[in-house]
Protein backbone atom coordinates (compact mmCIF):
# COMPACT_ATOMS: atom_id res chain seq x y z
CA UNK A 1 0.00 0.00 0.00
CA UNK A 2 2.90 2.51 0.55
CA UNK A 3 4.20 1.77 -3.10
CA UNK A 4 1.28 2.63 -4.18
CA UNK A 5 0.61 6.16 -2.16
CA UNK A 6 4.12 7.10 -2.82
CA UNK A 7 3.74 6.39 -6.59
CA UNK A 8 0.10 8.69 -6.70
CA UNK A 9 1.86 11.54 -4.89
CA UNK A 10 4.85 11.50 -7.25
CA UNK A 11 2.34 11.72 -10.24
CA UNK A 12 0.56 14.07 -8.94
CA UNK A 13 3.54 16.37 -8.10
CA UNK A 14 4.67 15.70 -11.40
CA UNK A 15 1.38 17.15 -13.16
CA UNK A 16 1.41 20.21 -10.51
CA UNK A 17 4.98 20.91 -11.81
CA UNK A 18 4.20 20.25 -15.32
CA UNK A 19 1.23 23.07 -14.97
CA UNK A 20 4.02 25.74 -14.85
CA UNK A 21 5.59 24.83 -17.57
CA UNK A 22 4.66 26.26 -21.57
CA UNK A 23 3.11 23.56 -23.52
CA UNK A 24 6.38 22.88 -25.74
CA UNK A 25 8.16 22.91 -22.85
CA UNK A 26 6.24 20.45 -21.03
CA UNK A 27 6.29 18.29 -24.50
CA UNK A 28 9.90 18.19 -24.73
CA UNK A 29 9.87 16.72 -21.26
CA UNK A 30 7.54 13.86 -22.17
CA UNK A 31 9.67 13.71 -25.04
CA UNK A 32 12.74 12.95 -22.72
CA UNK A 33 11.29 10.62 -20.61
CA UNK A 34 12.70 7.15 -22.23
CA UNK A 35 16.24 9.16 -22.59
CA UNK A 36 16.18 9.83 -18.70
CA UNK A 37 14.83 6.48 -17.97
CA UNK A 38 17.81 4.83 -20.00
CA UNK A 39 20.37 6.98 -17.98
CA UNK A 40 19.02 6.26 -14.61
CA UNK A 41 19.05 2.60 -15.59
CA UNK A 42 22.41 2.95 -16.71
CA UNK A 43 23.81 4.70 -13.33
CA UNK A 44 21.77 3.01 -11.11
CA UNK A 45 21.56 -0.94 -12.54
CA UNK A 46 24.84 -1.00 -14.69
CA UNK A 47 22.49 -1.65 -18.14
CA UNK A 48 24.37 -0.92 -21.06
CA UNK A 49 22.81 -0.22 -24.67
CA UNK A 50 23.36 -1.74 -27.81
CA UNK A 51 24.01 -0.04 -31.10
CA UNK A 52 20.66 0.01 -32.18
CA UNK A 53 19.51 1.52 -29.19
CA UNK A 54 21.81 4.11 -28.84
CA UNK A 55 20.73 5.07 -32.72
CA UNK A 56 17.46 5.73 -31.31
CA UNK A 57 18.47 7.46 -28.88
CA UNK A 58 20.45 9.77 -30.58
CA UNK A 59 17.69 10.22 -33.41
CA UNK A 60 15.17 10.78 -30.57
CA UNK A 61 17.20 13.88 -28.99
CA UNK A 62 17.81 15.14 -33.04
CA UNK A 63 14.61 15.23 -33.39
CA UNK A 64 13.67 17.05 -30.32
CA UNK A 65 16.52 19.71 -31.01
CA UNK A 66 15.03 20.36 -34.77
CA UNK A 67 12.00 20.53 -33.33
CA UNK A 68 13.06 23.39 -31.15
CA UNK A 69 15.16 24.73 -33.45
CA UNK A 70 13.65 24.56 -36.68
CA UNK A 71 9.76 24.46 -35.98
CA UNK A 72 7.58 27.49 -36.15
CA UNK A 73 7.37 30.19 -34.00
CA UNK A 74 5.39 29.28 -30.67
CA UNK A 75 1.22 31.09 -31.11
CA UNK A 76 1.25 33.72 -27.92
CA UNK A 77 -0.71 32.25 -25.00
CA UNK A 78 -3.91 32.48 -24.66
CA UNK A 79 -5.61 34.78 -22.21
CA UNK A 80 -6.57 33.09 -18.75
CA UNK A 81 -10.70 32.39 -18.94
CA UNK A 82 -12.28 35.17 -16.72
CA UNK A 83 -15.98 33.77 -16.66
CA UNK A 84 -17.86 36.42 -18.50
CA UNK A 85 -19.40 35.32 -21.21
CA UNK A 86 -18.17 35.44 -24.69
CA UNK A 87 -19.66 38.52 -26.44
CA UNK A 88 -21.38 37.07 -29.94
């Protein structure tokens, strides 16, 4: 039961820090994910990748950097709701 509590708390301080973040910013985390998973796995149980998975790897960052890099321009934020209605 404590595996489990810990494991809800963690995801849900995970989505209250992902709520500060910009959208792109919060998709190039998501994006990251398997890349930090491999390193912890690699510093914590000694697992070592093959070629193949090191190619993905390494295509996985590229294409996060092009995205950043090369995609267009971020669309301004929208404005917060205020609850007034919308005027038609």
């Amino acid at each position: 039961m404590y595996s489990s509590k810990s494991k809800a708390d963690a995801a849900n301080q995970r989505i209250a820090e992902l709520e500060q973040l910009t959208p792109s910013h919060a998709a190039i985390l998501f994006t990251l994910e398997p890349v930090f998973a491999v390193a912890t796995s690699y510093v914590v149980l000694g697992e070592r990748l093959g070629m193949r998975s090191l190619l993905g790897a390494a295509l996985v960052l590229a294409g996060i950097l092009a995205a950043e890099l090369l995609g267009p321009p971020a669309a301004p934020e929208s404005p917060e709701p205020t609850g007034e209605p919308h005027p038609s």
